[in-house]
Protein backbone atom coordinates (compact mmCIF):
# COMPACT_ATOMS: atom_id res chain seq x y z
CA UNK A 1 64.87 109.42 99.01
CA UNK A 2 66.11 111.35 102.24
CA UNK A 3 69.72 110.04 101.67
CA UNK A 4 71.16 111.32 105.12
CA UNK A 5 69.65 107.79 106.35
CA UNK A 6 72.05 106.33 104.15
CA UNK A 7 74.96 104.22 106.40
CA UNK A 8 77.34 105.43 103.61
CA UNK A 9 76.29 109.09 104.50
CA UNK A 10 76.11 108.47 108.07
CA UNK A 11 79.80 106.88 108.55
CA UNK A 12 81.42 109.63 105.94
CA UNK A 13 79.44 112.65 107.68
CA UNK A 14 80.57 110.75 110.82
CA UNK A 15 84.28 111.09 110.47
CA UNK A 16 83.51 114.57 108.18
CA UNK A 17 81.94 116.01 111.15
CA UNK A 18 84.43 114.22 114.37
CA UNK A 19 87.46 114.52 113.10
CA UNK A 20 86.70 118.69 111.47
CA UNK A 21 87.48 117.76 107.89
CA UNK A 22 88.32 120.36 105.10
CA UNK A 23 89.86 119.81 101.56
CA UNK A 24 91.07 122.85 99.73
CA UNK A 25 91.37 122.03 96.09
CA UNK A 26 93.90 123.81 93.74
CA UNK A 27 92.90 124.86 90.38
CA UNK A 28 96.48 125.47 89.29
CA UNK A 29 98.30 122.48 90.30
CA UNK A 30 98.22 118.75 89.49
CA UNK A 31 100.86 115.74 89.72
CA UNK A 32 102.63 114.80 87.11
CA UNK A 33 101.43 117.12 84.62
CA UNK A 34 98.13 114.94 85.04
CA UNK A 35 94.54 117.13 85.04
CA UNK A 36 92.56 114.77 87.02
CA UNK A 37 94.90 114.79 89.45
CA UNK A 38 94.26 118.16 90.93
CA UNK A 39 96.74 119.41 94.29
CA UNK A 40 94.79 119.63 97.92
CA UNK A 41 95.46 120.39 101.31
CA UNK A 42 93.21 117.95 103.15
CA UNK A 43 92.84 118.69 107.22
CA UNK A 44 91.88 116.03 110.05
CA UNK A 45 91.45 116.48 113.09
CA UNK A 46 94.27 119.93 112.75
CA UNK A 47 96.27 118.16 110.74
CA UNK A 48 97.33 119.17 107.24
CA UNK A 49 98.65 117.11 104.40
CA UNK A 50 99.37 118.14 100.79
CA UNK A 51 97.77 115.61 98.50
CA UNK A 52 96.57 114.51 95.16
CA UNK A 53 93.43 113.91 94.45
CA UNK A 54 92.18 111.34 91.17
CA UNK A 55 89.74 113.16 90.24
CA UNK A 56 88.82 111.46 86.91
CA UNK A 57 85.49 112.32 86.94
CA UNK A 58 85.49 115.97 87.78
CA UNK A 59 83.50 115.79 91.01
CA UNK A 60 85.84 117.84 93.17
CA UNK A 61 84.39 120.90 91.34
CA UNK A 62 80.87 120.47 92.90
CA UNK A 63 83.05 121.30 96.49
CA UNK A 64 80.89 118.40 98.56
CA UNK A 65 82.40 118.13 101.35
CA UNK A 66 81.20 114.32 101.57
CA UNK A 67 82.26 113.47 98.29
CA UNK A 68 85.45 114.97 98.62
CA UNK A 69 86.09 113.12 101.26
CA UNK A 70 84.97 109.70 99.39
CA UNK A 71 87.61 110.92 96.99
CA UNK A 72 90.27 111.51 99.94
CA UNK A 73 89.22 108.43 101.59
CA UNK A 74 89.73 106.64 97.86
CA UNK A 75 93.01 107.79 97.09
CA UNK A 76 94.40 106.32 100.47
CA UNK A 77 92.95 103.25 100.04
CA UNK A 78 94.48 102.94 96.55
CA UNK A 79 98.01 103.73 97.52
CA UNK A 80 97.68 100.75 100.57
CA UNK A 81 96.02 98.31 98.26
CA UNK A 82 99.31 98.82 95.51
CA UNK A 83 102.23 96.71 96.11
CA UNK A 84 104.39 99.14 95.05
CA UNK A 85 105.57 101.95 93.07
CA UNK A 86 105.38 100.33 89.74
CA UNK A 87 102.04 98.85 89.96
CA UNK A 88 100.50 102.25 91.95
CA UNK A 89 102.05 104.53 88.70
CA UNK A 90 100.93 101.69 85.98
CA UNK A 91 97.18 102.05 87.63
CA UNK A 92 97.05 105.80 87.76
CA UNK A 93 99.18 106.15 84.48
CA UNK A 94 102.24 108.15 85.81
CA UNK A 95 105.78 107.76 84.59
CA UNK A 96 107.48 106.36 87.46
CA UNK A 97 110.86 107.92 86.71
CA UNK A 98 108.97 111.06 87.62
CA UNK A 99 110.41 113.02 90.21
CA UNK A 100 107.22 114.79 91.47
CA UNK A 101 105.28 111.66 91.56
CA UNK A 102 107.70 108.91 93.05
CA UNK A 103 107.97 112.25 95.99
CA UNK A 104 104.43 111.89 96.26
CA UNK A 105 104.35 108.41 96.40
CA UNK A 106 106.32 108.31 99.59
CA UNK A 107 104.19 111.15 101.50
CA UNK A 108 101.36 109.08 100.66
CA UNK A 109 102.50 106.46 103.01
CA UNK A 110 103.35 108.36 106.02
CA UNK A 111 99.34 110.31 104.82
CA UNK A 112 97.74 107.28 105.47
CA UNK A 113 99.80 106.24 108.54
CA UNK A 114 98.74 109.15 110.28
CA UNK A 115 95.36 109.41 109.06
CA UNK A 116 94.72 105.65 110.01
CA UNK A 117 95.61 106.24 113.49
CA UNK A 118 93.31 109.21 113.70
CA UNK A 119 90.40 106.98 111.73
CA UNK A 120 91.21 103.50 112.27
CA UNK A 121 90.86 101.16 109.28
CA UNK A 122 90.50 103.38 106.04
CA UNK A 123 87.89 102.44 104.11
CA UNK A 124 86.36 104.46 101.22
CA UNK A 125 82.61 103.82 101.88
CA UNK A 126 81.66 104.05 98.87
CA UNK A 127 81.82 101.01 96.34
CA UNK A 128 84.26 101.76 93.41
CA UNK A 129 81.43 100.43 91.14
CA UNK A 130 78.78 102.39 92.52
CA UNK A 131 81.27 105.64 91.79
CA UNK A 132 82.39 104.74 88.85
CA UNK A 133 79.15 103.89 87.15
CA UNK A 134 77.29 106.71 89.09
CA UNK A 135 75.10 105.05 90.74
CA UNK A 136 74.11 104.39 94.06
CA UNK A 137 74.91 106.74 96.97
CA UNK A 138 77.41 108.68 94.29
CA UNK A 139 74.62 109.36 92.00
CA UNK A 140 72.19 110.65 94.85
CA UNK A 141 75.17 112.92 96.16
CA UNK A 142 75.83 113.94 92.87
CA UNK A 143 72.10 114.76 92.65
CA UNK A 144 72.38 116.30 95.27
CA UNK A 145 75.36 118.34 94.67
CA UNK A 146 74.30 119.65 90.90
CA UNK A 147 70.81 120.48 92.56
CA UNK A 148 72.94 122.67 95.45
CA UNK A 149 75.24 124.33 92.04
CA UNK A 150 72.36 124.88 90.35
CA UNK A 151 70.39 126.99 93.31
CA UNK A 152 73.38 129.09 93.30
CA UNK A 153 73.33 130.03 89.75
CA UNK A 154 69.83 130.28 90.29
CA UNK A 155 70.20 132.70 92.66
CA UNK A 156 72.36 134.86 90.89
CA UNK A 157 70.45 135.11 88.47
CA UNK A 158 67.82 136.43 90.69
């Protein structure tokens, strides 16, 4: 399957590619004391925003640039479809008497304020189900990203 006819590719390599998108994961910092919630700087169109990303599934560790951006993409969408503070910590399980998260909840608004008017409507792309359950267009750019990791160590081995 040549996946880059994929719309879900196309429209995510789309804004990846228009708007010169980067995500720089940290290793070393997370919110809330919360692993899958790893730190990021994530850069659109020369602008830079500290974030958090879920993570939950350990794909930001593959560094694809399209899936990354799924997971960008994901995150925003989450904090607009919460109706608040309370429910948005209850779904990601943070304590919401946490200083470092309820900060974070607040930049996340003004985040996806700015990135909407650079975007227009955000929209993850991807279906939640398909990422969740790994299947779909996340499992073929997961393919495609453990077959890219695994050249590498190929090639050092070389």
């Amino acid at each position: 399957m040549n996946i880059s006819n994929l719309p879900e590719i196309i429209a995510l390599n789309k804004i990846y590619s228009e708007y010169n998108v980067s995500i720089r994961v940290s290793k070393d910092e997370c919110l809330g004391g919360n692993l899958d919630y790893p730190a990021a700087v994530f850069t659109i169109k020369e602008k830079s925003f500290n974030m958090y990303i879920n993570d939950e599934l350990s794909d930001l560790q593959y560094q694809n640039p399209l899936l990354n951006l799924y997971l960008v993409l994901r995150e925003l969408d989450y904090f607009s479809e919460s109706p608040d503070v309370t429910e948005w910590c209850m779904e990601n399980g943070f304590d919401e008497s946490n200083d470092q998260v309820l900060g974070y909840y607040r930049d996340l608004g003004s985040i996806y304020r700015v990135v909407e008017k650079i975007i227009g409507k955000i929209n993850p792309i991807i279906s939640d189900y398909d990422y969740e359950m790994g299947s779909g267009v996340a499992c073929e750019l997961r393919k495609i990203t453990k077959l890219m990791a695994n050249k590498k160590r190929l090639s050092l081995l070389i």
